[in-house]
N, C-alpha and C. Protein backbone atom coordinates (compact mmCIF):
# COMPACT_ATOMS: atom_id res chain seq x y z
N UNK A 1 52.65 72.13 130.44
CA UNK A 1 54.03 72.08 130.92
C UNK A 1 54.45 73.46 131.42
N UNK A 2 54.91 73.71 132.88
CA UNK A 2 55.12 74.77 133.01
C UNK A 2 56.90 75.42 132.55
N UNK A 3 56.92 76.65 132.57
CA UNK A 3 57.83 77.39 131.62
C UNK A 3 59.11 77.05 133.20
N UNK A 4 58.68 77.11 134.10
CA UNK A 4 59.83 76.92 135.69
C UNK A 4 59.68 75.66 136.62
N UNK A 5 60.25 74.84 136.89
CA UNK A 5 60.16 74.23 138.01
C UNK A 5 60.60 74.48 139.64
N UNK A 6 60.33 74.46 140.64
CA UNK A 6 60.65 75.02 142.05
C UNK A 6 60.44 73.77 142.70
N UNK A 7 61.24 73.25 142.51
CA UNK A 7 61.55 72.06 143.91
C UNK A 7 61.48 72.33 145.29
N UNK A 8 60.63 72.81 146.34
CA UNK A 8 60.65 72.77 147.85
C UNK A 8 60.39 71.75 148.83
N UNK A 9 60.61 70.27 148.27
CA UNK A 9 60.14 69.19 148.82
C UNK A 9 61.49 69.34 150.22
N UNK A 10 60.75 68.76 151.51
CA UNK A 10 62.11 69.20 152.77
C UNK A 10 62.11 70.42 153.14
N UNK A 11 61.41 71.25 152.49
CA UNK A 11 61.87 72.74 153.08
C UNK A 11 60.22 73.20 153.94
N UNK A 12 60.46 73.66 154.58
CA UNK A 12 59.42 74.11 155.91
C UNK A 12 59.13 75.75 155.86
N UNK A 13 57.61 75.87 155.84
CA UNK A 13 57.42 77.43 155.58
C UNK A 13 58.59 78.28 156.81
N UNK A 14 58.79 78.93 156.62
CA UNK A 14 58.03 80.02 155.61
C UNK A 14 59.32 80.00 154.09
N UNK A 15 60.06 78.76 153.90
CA UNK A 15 60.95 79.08 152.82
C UNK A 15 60.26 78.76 151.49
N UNK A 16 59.19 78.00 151.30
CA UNK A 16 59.10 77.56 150.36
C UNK A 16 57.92 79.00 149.33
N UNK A 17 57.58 79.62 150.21
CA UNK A 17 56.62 80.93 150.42
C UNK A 17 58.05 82.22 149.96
N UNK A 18 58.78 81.93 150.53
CA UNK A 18 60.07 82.73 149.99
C UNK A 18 60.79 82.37 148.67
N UNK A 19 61.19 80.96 148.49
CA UNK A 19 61.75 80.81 146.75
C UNK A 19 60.56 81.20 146.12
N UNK A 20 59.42 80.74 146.23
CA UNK A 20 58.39 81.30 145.06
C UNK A 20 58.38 82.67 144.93
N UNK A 21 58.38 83.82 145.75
CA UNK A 21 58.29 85.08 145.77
C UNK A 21 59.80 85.21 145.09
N UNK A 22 60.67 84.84 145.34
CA UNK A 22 62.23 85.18 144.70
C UNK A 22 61.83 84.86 143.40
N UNK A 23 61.38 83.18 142.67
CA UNK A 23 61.27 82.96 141.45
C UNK A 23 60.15 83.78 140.77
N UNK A 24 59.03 84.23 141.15
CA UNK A 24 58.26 84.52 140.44
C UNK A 24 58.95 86.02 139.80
N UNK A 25 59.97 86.51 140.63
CA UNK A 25 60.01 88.00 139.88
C UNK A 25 61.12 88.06 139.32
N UNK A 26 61.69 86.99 139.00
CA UNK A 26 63.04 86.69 138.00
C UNK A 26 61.60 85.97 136.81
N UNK A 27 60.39 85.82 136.96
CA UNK A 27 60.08 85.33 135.49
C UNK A 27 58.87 86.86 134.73
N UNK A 28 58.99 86.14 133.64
CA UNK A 28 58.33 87.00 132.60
C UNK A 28 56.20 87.18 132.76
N UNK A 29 55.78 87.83 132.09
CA UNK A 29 54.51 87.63 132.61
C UNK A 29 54.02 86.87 131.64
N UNK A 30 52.89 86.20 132.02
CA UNK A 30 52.40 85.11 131.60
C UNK A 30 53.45 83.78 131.29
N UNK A 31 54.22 83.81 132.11
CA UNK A 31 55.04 82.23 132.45
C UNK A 31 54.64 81.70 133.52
N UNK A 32 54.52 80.18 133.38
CA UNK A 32 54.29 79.60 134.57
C UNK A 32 55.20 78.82 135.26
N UNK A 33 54.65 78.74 137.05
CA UNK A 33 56.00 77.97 137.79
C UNK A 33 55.20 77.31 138.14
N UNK A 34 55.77 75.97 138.20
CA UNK A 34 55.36 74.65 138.87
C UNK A 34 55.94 74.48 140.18
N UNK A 35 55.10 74.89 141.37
CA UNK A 35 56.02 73.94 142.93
C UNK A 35 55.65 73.33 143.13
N UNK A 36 56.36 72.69 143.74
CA UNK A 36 56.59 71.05 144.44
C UNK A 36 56.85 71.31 145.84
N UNK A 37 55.61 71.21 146.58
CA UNK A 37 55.98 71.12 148.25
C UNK A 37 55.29 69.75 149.05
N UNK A 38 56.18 69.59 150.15
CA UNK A 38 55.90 68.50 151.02
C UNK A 38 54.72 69.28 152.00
N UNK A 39 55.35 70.13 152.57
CA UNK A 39 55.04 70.83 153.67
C UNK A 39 53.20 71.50 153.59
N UNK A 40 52.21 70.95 154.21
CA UNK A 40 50.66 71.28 154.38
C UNK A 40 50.75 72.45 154.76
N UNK A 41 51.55 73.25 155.22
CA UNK A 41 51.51 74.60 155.51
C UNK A 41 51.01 75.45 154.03
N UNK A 42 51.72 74.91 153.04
CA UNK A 42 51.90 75.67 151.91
C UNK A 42 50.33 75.91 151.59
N UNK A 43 49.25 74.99 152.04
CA UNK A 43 47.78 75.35 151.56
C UNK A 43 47.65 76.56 151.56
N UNK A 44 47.57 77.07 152.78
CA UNK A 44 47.62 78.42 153.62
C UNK A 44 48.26 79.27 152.53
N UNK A 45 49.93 79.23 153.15
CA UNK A 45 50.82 79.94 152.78
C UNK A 45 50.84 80.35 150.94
N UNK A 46 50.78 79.81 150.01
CA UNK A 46 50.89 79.90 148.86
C UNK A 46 49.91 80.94 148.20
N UNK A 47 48.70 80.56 148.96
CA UNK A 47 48.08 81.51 147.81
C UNK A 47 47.12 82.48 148.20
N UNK A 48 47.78 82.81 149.69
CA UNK A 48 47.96 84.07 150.50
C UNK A 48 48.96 85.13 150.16
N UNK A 49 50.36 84.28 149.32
CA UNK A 49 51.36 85.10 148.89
C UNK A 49 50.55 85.50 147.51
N UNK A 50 49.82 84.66 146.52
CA UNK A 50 49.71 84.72 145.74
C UNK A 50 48.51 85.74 145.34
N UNK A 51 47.64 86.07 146.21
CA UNK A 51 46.87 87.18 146.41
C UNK A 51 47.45 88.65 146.26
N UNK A 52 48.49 88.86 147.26
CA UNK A 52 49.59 89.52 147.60
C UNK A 52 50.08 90.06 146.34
N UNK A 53 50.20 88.83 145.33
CA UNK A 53 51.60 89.52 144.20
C UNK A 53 50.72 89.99 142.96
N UNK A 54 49.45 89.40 142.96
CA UNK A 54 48.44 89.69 141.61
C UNK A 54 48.52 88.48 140.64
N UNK A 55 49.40 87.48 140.96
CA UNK A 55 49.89 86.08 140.15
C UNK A 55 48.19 85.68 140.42
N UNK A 56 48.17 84.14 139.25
CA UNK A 56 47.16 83.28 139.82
C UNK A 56 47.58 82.18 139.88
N UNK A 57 46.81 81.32 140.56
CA UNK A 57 46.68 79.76 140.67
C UNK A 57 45.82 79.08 139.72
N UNK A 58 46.71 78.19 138.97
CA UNK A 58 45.49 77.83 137.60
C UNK A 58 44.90 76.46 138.16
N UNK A 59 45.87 75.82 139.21
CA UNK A 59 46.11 74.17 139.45
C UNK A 59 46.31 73.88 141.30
N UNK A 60 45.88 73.14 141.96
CA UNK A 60 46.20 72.64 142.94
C UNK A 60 46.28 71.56 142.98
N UNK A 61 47.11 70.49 143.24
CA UNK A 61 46.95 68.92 143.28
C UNK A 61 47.47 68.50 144.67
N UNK A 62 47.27 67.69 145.36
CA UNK A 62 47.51 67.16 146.42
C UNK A 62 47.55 65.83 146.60
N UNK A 63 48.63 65.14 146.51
CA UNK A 63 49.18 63.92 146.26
C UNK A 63 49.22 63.44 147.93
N UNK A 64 49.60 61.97 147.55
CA UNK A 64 49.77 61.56 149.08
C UNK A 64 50.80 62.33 150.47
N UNK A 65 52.36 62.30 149.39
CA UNK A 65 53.17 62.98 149.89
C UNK A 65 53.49 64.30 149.36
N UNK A 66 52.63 64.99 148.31
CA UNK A 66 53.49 66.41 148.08
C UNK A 66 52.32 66.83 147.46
N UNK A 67 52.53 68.30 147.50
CA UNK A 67 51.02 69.31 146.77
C UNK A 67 52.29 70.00 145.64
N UNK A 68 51.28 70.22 144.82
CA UNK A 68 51.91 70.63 143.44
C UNK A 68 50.88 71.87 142.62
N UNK A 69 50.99 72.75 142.76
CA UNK A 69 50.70 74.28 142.94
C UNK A 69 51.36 74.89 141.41
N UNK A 70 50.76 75.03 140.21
CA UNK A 70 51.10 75.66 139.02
C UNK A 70 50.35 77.24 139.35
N UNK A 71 51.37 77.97 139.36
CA UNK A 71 51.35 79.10 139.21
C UNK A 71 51.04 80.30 137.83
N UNK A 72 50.54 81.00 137.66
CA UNK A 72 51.01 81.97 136.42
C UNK A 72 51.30 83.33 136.66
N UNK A 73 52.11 83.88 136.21
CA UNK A 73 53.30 85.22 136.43
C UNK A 73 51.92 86.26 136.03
N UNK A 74 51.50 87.57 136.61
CA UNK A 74 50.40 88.20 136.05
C UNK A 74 51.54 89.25 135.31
């Protein structure tokens, strides 16, 4: 169960690449955020940011309509 949820379902990069960078540094380290995106961009986009910040990716899931991306705060 992650410690945040981030709803970006409807939202179109580059925002959903932006709330995660806003949420991840309002959380603590070693907490995790759960997003929720519609948008196939986010393959790319997510964990290009996530390289970027030193965070990891523990999870990728890819559902019919939405990818779901668990994060952890480094």
């Amino acid at each position: 169960m992650a410690d945040k949820t981030l709803n970006a379902i409807g939202k179109k990069c580059p925002m959903p690449v932006l709330m995660t960078k806003k949420e991840l540094k309002n959380m603590s380290s070693g907490q995790t955020l759960e997003l929720v995106v519609d948008d196939k961009g986010a393959l790319k986009d997510v964990p290009a940011l996530i390289s970027k910040t030193g965070d990891s990716i523990l999870e990728t899931k890819e559902g019919e309509n939405q990818i779901t991306f668990m994060i952890k705060k480094a």
